[in-house]
Each structure stands twice: as structure tokens, then as C-alpha cells.
Protein backbone atom coordinates (compact mmCIF):
# COMPACT_ATOMS: atom_id res chain seq x y z
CA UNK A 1 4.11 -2.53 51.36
CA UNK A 2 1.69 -0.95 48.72
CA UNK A 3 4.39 2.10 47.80
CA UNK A 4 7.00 -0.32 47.51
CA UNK A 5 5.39 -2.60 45.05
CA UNK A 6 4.04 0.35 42.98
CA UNK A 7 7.65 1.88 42.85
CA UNK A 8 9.44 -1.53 41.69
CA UNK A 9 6.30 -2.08 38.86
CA UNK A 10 6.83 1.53 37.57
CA UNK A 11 11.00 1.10 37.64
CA UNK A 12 10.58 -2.18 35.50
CA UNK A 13 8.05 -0.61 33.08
CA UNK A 14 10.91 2.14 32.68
CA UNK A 15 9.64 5.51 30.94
CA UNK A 16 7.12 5.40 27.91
CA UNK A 17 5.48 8.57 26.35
CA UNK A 18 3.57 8.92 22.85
CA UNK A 19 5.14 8.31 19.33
CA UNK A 20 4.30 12.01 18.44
CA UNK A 21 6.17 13.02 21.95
CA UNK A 22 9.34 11.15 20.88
CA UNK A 23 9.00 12.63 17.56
CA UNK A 24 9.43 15.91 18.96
CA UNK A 25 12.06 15.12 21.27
CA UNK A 26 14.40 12.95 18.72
CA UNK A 27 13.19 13.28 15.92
CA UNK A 28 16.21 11.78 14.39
CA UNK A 29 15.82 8.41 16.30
CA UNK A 30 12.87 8.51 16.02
CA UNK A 31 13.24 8.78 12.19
CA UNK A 32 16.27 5.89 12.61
CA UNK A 33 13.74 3.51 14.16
CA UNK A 34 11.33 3.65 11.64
CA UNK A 35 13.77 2.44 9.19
CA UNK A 36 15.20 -0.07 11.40
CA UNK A 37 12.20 -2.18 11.15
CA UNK A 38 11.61 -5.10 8.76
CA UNK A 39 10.87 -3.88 6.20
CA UNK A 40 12.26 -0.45 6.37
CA UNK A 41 9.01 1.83 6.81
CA UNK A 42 9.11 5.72 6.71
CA UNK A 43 6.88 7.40 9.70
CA UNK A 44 4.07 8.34 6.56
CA UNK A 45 4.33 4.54 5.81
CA UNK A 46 6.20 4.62 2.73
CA UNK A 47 9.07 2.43 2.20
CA UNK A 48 12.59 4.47 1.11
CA UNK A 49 12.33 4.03 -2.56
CA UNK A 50 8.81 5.20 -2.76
CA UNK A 51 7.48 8.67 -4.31
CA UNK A 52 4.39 10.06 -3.30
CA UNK A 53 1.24 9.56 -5.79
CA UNK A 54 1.17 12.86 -8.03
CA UNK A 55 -2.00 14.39 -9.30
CA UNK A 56 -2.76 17.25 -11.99
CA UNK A 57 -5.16 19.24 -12.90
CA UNK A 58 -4.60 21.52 -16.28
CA UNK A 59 -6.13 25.11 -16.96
CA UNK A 60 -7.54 25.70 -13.77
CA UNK A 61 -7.01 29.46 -13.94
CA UNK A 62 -9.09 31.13 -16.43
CA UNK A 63 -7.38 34.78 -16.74
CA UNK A 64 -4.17 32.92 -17.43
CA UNK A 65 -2.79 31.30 -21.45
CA UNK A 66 -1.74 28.24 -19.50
CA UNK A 67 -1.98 26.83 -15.80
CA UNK A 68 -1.71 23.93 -13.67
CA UNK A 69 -2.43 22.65 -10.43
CA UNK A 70 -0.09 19.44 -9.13
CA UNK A 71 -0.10 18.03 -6.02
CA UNK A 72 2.32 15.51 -3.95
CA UNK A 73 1.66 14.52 -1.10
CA UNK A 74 0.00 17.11 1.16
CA UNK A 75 2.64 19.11 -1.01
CA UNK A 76 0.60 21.45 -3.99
CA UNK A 77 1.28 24.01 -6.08
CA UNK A 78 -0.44 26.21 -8.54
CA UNK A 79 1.18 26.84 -11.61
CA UNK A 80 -0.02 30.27 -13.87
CA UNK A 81 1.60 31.20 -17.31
CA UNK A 82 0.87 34.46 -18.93
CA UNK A 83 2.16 36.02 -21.81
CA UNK A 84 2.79 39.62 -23.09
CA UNK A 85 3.95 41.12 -25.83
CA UNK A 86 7.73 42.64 -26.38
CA UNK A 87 8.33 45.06 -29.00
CA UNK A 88 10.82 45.40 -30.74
CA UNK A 89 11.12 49.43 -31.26
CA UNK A 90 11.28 52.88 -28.57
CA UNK A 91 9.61 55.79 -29.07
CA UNK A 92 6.34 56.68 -30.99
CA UNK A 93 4.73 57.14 -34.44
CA UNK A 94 6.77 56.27 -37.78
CA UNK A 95 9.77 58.31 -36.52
CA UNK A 96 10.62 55.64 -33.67
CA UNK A 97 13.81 54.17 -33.41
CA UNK A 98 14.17 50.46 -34.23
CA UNK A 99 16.31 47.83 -31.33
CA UNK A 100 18.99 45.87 -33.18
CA UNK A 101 18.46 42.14 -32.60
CA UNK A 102 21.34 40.66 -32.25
CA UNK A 103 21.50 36.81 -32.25
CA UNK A 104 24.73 35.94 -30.56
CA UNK A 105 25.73 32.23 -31.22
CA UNK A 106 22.48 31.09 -33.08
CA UNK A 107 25.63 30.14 -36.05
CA UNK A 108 26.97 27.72 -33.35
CA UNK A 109 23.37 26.46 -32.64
CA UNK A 110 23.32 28.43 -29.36
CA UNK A 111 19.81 30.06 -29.22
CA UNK A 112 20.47 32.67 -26.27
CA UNK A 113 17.45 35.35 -27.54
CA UNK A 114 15.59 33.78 -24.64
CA UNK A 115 17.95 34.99 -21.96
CA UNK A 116 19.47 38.08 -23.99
CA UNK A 117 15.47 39.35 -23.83
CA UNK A 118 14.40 37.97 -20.93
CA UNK A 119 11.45 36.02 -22.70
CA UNK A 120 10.79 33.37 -20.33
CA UNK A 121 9.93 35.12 -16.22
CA UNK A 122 9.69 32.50 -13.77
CA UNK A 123 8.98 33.49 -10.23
CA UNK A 124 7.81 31.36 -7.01
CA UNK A 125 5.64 32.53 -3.88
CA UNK A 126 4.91 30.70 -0.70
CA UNK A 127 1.54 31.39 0.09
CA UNK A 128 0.12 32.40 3.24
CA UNK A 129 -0.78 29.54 5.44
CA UNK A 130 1.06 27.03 3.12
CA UNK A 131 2.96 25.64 6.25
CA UNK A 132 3.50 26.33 10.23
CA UNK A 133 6.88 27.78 9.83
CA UNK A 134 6.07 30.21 6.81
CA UNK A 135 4.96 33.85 7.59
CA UNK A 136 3.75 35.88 5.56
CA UNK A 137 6.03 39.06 5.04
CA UNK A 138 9.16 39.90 2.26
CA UNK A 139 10.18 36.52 0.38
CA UNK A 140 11.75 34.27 2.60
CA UNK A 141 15.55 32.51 1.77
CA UNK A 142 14.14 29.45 1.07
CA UNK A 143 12.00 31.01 -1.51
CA UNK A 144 14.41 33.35 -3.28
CA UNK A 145 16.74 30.18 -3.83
CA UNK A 146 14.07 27.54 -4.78
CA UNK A 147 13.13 30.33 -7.74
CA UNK A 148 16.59 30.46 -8.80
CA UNK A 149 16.75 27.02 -8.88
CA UNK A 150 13.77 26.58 -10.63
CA UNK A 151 14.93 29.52 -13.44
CA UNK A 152 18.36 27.65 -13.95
CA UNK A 153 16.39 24.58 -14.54
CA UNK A 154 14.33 26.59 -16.89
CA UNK A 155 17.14 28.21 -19.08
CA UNK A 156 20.04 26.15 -18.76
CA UNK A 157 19.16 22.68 -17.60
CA UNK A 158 15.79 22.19 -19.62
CA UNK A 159 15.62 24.76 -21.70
CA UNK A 160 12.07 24.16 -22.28
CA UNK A 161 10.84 27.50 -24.82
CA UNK A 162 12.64 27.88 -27.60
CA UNK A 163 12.78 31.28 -29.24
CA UNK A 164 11.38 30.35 -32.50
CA UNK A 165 8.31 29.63 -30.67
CA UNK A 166 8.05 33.17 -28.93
CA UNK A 167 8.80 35.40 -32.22
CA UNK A 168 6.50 37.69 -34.09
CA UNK A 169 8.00 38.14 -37.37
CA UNK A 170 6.42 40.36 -40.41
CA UNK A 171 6.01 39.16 -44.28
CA UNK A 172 9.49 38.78 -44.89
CA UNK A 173 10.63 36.84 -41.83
CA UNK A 174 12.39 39.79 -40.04
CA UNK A 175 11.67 39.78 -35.85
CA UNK A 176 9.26 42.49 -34.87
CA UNK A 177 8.28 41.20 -31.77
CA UNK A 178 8.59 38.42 -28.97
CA UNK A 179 5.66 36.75 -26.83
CA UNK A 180 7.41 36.99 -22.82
CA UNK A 181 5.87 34.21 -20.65
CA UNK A 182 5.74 35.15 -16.96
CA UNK A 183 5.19 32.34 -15.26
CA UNK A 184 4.22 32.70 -11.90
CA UNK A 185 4.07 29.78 -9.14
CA UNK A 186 2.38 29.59 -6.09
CA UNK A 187 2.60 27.57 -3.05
CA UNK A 188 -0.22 26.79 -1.39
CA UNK A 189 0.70 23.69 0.62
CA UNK A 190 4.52 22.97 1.48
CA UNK A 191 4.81 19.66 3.24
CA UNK A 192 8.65 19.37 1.31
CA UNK A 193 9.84 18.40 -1.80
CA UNK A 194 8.48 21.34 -3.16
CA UNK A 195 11.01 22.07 -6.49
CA UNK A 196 9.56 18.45 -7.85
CA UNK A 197 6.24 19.29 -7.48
CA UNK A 198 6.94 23.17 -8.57
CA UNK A 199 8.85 21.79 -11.51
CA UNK A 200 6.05 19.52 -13.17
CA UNK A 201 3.28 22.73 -12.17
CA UNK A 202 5.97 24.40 -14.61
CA UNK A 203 5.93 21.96 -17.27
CA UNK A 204 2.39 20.63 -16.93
CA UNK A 205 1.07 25.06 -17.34
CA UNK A 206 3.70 24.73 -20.28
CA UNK A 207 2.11 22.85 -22.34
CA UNK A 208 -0.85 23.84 -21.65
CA UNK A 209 -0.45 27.46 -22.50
CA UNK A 210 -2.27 28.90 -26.23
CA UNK A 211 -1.23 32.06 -27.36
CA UNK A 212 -3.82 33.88 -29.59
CA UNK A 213 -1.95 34.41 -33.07
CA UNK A 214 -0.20 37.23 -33.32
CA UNK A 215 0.73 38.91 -36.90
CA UNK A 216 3.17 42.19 -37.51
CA UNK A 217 0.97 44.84 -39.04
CA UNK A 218 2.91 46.94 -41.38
CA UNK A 219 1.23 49.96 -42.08
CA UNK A 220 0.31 50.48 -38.11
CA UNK A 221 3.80 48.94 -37.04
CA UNK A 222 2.01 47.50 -34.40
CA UNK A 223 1.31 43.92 -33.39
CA UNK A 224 -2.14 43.39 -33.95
CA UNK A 225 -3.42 39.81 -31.90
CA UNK A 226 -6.49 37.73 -33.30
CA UNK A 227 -8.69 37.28 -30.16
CA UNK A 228 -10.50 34.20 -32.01
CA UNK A 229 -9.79 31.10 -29.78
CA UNK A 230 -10.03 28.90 -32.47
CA UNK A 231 -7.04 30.45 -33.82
CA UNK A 232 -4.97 30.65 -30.30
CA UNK A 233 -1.59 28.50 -30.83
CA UNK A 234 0.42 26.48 -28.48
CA UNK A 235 3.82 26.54 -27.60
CA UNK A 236 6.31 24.16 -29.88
CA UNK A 237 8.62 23.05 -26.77
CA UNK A 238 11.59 20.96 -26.36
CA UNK A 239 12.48 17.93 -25.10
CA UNK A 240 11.22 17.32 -21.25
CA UNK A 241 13.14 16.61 -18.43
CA UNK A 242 11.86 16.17 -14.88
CA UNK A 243 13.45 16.30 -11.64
CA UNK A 244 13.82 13.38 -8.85
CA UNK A 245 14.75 14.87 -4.67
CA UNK A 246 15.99 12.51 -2.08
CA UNK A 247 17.32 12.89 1.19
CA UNK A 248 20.11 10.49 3.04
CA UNK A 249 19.46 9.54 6.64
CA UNK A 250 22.92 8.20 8.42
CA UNK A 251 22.94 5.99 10.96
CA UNK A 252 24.17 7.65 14.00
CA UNK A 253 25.29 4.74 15.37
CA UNK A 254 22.76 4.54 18.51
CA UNK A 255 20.00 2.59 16.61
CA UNK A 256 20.50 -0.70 15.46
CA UNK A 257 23.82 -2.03 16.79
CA UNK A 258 26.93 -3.02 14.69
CA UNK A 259 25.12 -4.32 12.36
CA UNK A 260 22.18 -2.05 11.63
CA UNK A 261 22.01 -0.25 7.92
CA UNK A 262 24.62 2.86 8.03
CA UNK A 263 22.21 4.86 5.84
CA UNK A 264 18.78 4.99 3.65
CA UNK A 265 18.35 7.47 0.65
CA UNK A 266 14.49 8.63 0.73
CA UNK A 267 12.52 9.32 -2.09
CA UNK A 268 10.78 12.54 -2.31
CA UNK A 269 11.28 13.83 1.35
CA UNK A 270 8.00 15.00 3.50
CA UNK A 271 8.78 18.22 5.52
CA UNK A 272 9.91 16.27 8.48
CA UNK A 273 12.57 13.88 6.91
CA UNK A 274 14.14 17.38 5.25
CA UNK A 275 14.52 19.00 8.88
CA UNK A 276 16.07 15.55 10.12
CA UNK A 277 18.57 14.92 7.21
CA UNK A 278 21.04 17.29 6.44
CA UNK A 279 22.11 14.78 3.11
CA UNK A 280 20.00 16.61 -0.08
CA UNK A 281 20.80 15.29 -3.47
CA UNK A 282 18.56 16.26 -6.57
CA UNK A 283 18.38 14.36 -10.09
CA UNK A 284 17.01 15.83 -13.24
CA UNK A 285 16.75 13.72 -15.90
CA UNK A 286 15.83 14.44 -19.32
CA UNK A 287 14.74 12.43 -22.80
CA UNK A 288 15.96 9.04 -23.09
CA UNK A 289 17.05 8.94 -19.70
CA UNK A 290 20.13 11.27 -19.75
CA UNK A 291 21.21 12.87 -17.05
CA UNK A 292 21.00 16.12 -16.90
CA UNK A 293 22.19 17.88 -13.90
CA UNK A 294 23.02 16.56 -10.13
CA UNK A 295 22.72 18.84 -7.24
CA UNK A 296 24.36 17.51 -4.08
CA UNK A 297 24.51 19.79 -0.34
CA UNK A 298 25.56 18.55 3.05
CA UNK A 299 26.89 15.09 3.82
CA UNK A 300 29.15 12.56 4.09
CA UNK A 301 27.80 9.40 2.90
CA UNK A 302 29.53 7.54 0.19
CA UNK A 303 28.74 9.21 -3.12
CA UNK A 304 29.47 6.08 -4.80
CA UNK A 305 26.73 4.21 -3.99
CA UNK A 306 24.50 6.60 -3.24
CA UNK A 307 24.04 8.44 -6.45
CA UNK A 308 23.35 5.27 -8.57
CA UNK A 309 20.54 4.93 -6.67
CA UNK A 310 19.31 8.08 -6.65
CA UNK A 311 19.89 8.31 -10.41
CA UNK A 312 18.10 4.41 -11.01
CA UNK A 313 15.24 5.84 -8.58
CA UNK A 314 14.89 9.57 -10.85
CA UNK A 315 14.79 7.67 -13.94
CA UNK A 316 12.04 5.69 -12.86
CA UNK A 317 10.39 8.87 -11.10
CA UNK A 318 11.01 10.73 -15.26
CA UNK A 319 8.56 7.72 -16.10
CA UNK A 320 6.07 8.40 -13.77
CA UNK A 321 6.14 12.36 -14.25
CA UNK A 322 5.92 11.66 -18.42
CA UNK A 323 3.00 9.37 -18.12
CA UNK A 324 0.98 11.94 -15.89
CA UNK A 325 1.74 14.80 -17.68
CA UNK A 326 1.90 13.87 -21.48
């Protein structure tokens, strides 16, 4: 009589097992059932439209012009701009031949010396132990393409450095020299959304950078550097634009019912919600709130209404980013 009751009791009660079981599981429903409730509630208890808080810390590296640390999240990343010198010339002693500098297109207002020269290096690096999945070893996909990213954002996007700002010119005005930033970024804690956070390391190290002045030395033809810091310069850069991630989560169609929401567009994915959703769209928005590029990849939600809320969202993220880092 015992066994029977005890079978019945544990039939009713049906199978139960620990959120962070069915998060392994499913993690999709899982996902889908957080935003099902009332309010809709992310697993890390933010609601869809919210960004994690953003800290920054300038100059933290002391061998380094310009640095910065930023962190997301439990997503951080160190930020380390140094700059060399480029001459202008080959060879040695007064015999040495001169490079032609060539300014293609600055008539049309198209300053391209910064690519044609390769004055501005970025380059990103997962760090060891930054997340479970990362080993150390050659650079990863994931890493090779979030640089690229980050280096079209860089020269084409936001074209942050201008040349005028990098030249070394003698009495007259003619271009000796340039000043080549490599700027070097490091991630130390991935928990997603890391070209947001890399982004503002980039822009916060930026502006932080001084250059010791630099002058063209005629009768050495060399370029000789004051090391005085009270004479180091900064950078004259242009306008700012920041970048704004989200990820879309559809509705499968097994949460909810009929009349459950189809999909949510997340703010600045965690780690998790990027394995889940397959959806990525990226924002970057620059001065004055124009839009400045849209990156889009997997998906089939309605583009229609999703992107005006991504783009209302980014603006309002641009606000956030400007007040922390200006």
C-alpha cells in the first residue's frame, strides 16, 4: 500500500531538477521563459532594453602614451596605445634616398595618409583564462574577426586619428616623419559583448594618449623627441562614435502559447544569450546621433521593427558611453 502511494505522489509531482540543470539542457527555453515572465526578466536580471553598468579606468599602464581599462559586465578589457616613430627616408648618412609622399585625394578632402602608411595598428588578444571555452594557442577565429572589425571601425567607420595629428613636419611645413600608434587590446575577461567594451578601451586609451613633441632636426636629418613631460602633446581627434550590440531571441513557438511575444531584442548580450541567439545586429552611432554603420548576421525576424529599436536603444547607449568617457 506504501509503494503504491509513493509512486502516484511522485507521478503527480512530475519531474523537477535545478534552474542551472535546465539551463544546460535547454538553454533556449530556458532563455524563452525568462522572458515570458511579467515583466520580461533576462536570467542576469536585467530587463531586454538594459546595458550593463560600464566602468573606466584611464592610464593604467605606465610603459604605454595612452591606456585604458573598461569593464562591462564581468566583460573587461585592457586597452594600451603606443607610438613610434616613421621616417620618412631609406638608407644612411646625407646620401639617403628620400620616400615620395604622396597624398592621394587630400584635394577631394579624402585624408587616406593614415591607411596609405599604416599609421594607426590596432590588434586584439584574448587572454589566457579570459573565459572556459578560450585556450590559449594561435589566435582563435573569433579573435582574428573581432580585430578586423574593430580596425574597420577604426579607419573607415570612425576614423578617429587624423593625419595632421600624427605628422612631423620641418621649418617649412614639408612631412619628415609620422607618429604610428599601435594600439594593442587585451582581453582579460570575455563574458560577451566584447567589440562594445573593446571599442570604448579604444577610444577611452585614445584620448588619453600624449606624445612627447617631436621636431625635424635639419642638420642631423633625424627626428629628435623632447623627453620633457610637460611638453608631451595629445592627440587632436575627430568626432566620436560608439557602438551599441544586441541579440534577437525568437519565440520558438513552445513557450508561451499563441499569444506569447514572437521575439525580444537584448541589449548588450552576456556570453550565454550569444550562444542561444543566432540573431546579432550591431549599431554604431556617431556625433549628433547619426548613424553610422549597421552590422546584421543570422536571422529572420522582421528587420522592420527590429532595427528601430536597436537604433533608439544605441543612441541612448552613445549617451551613456560619451558621459563616461568625456
Amino acid at each position: 500500500m506504501t509503494t503504491t502511494t509513493s509512486t502516484t505522489t511522485a507521478a503527480t509531482m512530475g519531474l523537477s531538477f535545478p534552474a542551472a540543470t535546465f539551463q544546460k539542457l535547454s538553454p533556449s527555453s530556458y532563455l524563452q521563459r525568462h522572458l515570458q515572465c511579467t515583466p520580461a526578466t533576462r536570467p542576469s536580471g536585467r530587463s531586454p532594453s538594459t546595458f550593463r553598468p560600464a566602468t573606466l579606468h584611464t592610464n593604467a599602464l605606465s610603459h604605454a602614451h595612452g591606456s585604458a581599462v573598461v569593464r562591462t559586465g564581468d566583460t573587461a578589457v585592457v586597452c594600451g596605445v603606443r607610438g613610434e616613430i616613421l621616417a620618412l627616408t631609406s638608407g644612411e648618412g646625407r646620401t639617403r634616398g628620400r620616400i615620395v609622399v604622396e597624398r592621394v585625394g587630400v584635394e577631394d578632402g579624402e585624408d587616406v595618409e593614415v591607411k596609405t602608411h599604416a599609421l594607426v595598428v590596432p590588434n586584439l588578444e584574448l587572454g589566457t583564462g579570459c573565459s572556459r571555452d578560450y585556450h590559449p594557442g594561435p589566435p582563435t577565429d573569433f579573435a582574428q574577426t573581432t580585430a578586423e572589425r574593430l580596425r574597420t571601425l577604426l579607419l573607415d567607420t570612425v576614423p578617429l586619428v587624423p593625419a595632421t595629428t600624427l605628422r612631423i613636419a620641418d621649418a617649412v611645413g614639408d612631412v619628415k616623419a609620422y607618429w604610428v600608434l599601435y594600439i594593442d587590446v587585451v582581453v582579460i575577461s570575455l563574458d560577451g559583448n566584447v567589440l562594445d567594451t573593446a571599442w570604448a578601451a579604444i577610444v577611452a586609451a585614445l584620448k588619453s594618449v600624449r606624445l612627447p613633441a617631436a621636431i625635424w632636426d635639419q642638420d642631423a636629418e633625424a627626428v629628435i623627441c623632447d623627453p620633457t613631460p610637460e611638453n608631451f602633446r595629445s592627440l587632436e581627434l575627430m568626432e566620436v562614435g560608439y557602438t551599441a550590440s544586441f541579440v534577437v531571441c525568437e519565440n520558438d513557438g513552445e513557450e508561451g502559447g499563441e499569444n506569447a511575444e514572437k521575439e525580444w531584442v537584448l541589449s548588450d548580450p552576456d556570453e550565454f544569450e550569444e550562444q542561444v541567439c543566432c540573431e546579432k545586429i550591431t549599431v554604431a552611432v556617431g556625433a549628433g546621433g547619426k548613424i553610422v554603420r549597421i552590422e546584421k548576421s543570422g536571422g529572420l525576424s522582421d528587420v522592420a521593427k527590429t532595427l528601430p529599436t536597436c537604433i533608439s536603444r544605441a543612441r541612448e547607449r552613445y549617451q551613456q558611453w560619451h558621459k563616461i568617457i568625456s
